[in-house]
N, C-alpha and C. Protein backbone atom coordinates (compact mmCIF):
# COMPACT_ATOMS: atom_id res chain seq x y z
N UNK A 1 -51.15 -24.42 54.31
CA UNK A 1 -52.57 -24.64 54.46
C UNK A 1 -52.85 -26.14 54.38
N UNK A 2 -53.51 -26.67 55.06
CA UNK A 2 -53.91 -27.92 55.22
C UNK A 2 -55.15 -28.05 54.71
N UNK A 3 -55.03 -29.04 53.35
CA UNK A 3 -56.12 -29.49 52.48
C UNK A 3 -57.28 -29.96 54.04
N UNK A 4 -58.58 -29.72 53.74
CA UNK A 4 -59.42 -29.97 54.72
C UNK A 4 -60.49 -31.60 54.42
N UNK A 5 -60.09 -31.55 53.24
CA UNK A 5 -60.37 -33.18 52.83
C UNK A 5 -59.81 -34.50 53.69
N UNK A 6 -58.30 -33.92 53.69
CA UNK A 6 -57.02 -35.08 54.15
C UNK A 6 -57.26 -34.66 55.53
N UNK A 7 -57.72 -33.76 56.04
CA UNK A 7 -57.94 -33.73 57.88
C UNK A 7 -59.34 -34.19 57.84
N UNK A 8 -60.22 -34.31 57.02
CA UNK A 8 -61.67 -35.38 57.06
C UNK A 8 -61.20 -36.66 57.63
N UNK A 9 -60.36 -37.20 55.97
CA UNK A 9 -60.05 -38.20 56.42
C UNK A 9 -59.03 -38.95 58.18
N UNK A 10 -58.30 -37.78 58.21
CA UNK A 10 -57.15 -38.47 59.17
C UNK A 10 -58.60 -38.38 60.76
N UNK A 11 -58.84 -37.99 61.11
CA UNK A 11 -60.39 -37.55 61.62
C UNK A 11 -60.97 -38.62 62.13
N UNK A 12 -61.30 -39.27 60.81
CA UNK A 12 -62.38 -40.19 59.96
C UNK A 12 -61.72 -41.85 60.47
N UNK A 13 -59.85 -42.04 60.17
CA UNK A 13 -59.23 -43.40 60.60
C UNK A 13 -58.89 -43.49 62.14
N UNK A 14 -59.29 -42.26 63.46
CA UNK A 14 -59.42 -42.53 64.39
C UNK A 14 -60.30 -42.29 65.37
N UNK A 15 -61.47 -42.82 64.41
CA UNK A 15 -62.79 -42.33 65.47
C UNK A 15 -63.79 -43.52 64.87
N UNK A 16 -65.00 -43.58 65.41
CA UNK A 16 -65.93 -44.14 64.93
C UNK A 16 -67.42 -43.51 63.84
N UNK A 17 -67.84 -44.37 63.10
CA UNK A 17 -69.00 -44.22 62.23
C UNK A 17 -70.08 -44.46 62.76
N UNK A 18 -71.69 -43.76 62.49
CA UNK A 18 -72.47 -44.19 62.53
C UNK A 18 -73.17 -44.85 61.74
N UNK A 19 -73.88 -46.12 62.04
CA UNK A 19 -74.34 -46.68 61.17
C UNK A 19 -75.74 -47.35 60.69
N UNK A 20 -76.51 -46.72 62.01
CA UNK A 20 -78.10 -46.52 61.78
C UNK A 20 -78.43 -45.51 62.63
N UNK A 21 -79.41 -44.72 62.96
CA UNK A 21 -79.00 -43.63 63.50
C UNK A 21 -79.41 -43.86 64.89
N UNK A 22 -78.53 -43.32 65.46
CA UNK A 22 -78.26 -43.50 67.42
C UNK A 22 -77.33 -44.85 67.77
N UNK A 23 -76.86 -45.25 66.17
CA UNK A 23 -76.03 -46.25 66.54
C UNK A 23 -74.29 -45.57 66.17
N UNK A 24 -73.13 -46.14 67.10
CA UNK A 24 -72.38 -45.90 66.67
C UNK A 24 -71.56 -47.28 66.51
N UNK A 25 -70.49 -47.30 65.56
CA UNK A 25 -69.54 -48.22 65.57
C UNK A 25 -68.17 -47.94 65.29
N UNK A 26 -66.99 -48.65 65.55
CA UNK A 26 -65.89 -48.87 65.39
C UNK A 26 -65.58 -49.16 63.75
N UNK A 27 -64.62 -48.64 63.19
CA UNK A 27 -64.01 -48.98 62.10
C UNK A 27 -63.48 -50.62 62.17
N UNK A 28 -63.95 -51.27 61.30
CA UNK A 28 -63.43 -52.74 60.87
C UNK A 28 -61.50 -52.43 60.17
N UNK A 29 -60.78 -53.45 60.29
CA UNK A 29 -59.76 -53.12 59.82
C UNK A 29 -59.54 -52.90 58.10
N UNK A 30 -60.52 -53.46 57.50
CA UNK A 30 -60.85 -53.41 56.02
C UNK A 30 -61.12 -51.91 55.79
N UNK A 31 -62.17 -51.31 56.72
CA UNK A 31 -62.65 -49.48 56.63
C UNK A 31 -61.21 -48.89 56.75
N UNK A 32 -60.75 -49.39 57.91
CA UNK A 32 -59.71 -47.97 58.19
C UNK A 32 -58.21 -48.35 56.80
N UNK A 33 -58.06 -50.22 56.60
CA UNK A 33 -56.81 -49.63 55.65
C UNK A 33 -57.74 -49.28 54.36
N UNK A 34 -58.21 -49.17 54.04
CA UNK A 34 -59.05 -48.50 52.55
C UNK A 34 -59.26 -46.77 52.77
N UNK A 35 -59.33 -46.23 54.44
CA UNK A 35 -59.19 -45.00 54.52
C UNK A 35 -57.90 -44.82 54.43
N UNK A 36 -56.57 -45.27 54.98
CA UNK A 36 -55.77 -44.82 55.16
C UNK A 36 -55.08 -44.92 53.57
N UNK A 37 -55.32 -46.00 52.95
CA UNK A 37 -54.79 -45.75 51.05
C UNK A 37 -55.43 -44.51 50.55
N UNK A 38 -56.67 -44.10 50.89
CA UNK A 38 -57.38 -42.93 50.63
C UNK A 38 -56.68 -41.50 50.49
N UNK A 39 -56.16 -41.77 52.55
CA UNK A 39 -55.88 -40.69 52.46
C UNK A 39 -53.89 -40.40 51.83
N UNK A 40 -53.60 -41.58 51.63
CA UNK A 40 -51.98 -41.25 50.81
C UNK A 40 -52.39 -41.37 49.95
N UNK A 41 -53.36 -41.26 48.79
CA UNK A 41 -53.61 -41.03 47.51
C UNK A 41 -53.65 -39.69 47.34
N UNK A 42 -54.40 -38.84 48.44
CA UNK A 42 -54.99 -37.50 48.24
C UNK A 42 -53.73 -36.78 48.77
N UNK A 43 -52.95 -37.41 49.73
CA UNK A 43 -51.76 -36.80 49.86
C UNK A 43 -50.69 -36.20 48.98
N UNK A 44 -50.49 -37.40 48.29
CA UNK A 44 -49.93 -37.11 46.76
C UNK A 44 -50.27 -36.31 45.71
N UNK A 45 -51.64 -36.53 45.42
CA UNK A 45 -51.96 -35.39 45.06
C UNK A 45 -52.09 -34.10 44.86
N UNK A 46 -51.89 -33.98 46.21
CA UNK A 46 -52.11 -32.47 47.15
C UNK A 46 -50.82 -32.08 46.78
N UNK A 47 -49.50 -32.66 46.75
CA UNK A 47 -48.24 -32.25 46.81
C UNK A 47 -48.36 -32.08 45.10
N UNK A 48 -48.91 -33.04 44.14
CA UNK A 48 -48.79 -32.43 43.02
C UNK A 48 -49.11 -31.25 42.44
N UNK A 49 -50.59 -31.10 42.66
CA UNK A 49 -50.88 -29.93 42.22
C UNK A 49 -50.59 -28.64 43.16
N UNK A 50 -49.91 -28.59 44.23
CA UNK A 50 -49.43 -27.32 45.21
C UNK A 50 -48.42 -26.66 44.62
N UNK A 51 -47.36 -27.48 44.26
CA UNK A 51 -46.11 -26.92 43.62
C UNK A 51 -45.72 -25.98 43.12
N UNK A 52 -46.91 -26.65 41.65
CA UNK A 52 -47.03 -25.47 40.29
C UNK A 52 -47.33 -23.73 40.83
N UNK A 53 -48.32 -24.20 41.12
CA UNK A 53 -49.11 -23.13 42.05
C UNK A 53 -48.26 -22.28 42.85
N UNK A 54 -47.67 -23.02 43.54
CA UNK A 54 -47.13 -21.83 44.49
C UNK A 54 -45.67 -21.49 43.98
N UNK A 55 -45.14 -22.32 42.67
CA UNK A 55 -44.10 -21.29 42.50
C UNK A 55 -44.22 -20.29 41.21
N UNK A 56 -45.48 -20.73 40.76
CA UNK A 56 -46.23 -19.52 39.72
C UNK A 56 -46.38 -18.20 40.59
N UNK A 57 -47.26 -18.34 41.60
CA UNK A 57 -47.49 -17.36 42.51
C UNK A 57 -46.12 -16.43 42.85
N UNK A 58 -45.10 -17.10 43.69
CA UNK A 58 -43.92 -16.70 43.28
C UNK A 58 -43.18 -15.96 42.85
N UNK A 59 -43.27 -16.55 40.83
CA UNK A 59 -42.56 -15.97 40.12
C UNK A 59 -43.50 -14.76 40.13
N UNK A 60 -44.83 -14.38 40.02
CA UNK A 60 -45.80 -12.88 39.56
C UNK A 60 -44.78 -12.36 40.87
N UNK A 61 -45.22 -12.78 42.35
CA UNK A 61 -44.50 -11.89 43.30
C UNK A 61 -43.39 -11.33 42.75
N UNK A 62 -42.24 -12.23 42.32
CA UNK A 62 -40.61 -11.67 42.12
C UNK A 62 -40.79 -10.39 40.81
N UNK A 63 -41.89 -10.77 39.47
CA UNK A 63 -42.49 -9.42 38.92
C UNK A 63 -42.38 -8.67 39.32
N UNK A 64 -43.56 -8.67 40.35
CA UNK A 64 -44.43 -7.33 40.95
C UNK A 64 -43.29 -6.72 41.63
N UNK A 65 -42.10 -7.21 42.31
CA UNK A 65 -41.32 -6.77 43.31
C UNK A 65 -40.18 -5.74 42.09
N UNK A 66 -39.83 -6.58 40.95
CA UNK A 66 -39.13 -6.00 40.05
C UNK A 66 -39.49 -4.54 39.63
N UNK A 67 -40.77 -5.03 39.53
CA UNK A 67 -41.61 -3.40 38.69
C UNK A 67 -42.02 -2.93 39.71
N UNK A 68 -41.47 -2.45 41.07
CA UNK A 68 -41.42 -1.43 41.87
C UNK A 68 -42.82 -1.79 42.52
N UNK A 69 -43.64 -3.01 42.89
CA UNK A 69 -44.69 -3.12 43.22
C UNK A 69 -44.58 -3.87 44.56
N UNK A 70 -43.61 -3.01 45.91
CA UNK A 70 -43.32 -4.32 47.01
C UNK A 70 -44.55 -4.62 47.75
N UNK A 71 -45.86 -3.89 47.64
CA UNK A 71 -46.99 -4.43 48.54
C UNK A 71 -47.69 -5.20 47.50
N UNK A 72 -48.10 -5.25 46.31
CA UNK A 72 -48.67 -6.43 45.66
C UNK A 72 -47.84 -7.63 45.29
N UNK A 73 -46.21 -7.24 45.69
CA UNK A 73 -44.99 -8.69 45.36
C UNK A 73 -45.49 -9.22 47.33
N UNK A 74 -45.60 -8.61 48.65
CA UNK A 74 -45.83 -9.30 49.87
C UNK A 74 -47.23 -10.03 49.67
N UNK A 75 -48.23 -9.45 48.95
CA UNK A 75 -49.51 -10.13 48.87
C UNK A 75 -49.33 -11.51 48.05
N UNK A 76 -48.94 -11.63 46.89
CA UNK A 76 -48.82 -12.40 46.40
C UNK A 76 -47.84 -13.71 46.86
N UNK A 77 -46.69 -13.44 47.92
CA UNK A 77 -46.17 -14.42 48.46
C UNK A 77 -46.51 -14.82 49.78
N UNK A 78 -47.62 -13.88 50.16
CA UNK A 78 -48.22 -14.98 51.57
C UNK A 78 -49.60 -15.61 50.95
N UNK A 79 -49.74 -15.19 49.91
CA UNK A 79 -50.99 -15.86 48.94
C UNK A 79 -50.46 -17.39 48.57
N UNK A 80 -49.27 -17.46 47.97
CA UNK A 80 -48.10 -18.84 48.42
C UNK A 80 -47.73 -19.14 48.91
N UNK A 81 -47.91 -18.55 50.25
CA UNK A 81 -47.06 -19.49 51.74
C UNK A 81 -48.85 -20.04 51.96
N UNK A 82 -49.98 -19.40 51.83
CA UNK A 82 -51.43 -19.85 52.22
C UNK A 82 -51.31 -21.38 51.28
N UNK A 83 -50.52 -21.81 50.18
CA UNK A 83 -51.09 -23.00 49.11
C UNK A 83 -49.90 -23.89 49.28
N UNK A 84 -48.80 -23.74 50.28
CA UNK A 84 -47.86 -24.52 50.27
C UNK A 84 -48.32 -25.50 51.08
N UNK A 85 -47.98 -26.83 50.86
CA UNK A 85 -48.52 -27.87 51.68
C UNK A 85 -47.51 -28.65 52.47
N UNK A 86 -48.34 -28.40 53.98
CA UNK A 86 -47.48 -28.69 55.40
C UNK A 86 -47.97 -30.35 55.69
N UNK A 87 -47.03 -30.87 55.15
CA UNK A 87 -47.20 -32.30 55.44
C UNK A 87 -46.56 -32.68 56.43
């Protein structure tokens, strides 16, 4: 799943802003590298907190699969393929 923040941003460093209204402009090179640190901050991020998550998710699946539960162990691991992050 692709955080929809970090596709704002990537979006956001190849297009233009408006900046009074009916006006448009070009990103200055100061806007776009301050977006683009932006968006490898949130990148990182994204990979931190995904991890936990999806190998918690995971381990309940490999549970549920143990204790004879194989349709709530398939729910729970495309519930973690939905939080794994496709960079």
């Amino acid at each position: 799943m692709r955080n929809p923040y970090i596709e704002a941003l990537k979006r956001r460093t190849s297009s233009t802003i408006p900046c009074v209204p009916g006006v448009v402009r070009s990103l200055n090179m100061y806007e776009r590298e301050l977006i683009q640190s932006l968006l490898r901050e949130f990148e990182k991020i994204d990979r931190k907190f995904s991890i936990p998550v999806v190998s918690k998710l995971r381990k309940v699946a490999d549970q549920c699969e143990a204790g004879g539960h194989k349709g709530r162990a398939r729910m729970f691991r495309a519930l973690a393929k939905e939080f794994e992050v496709n960079l």
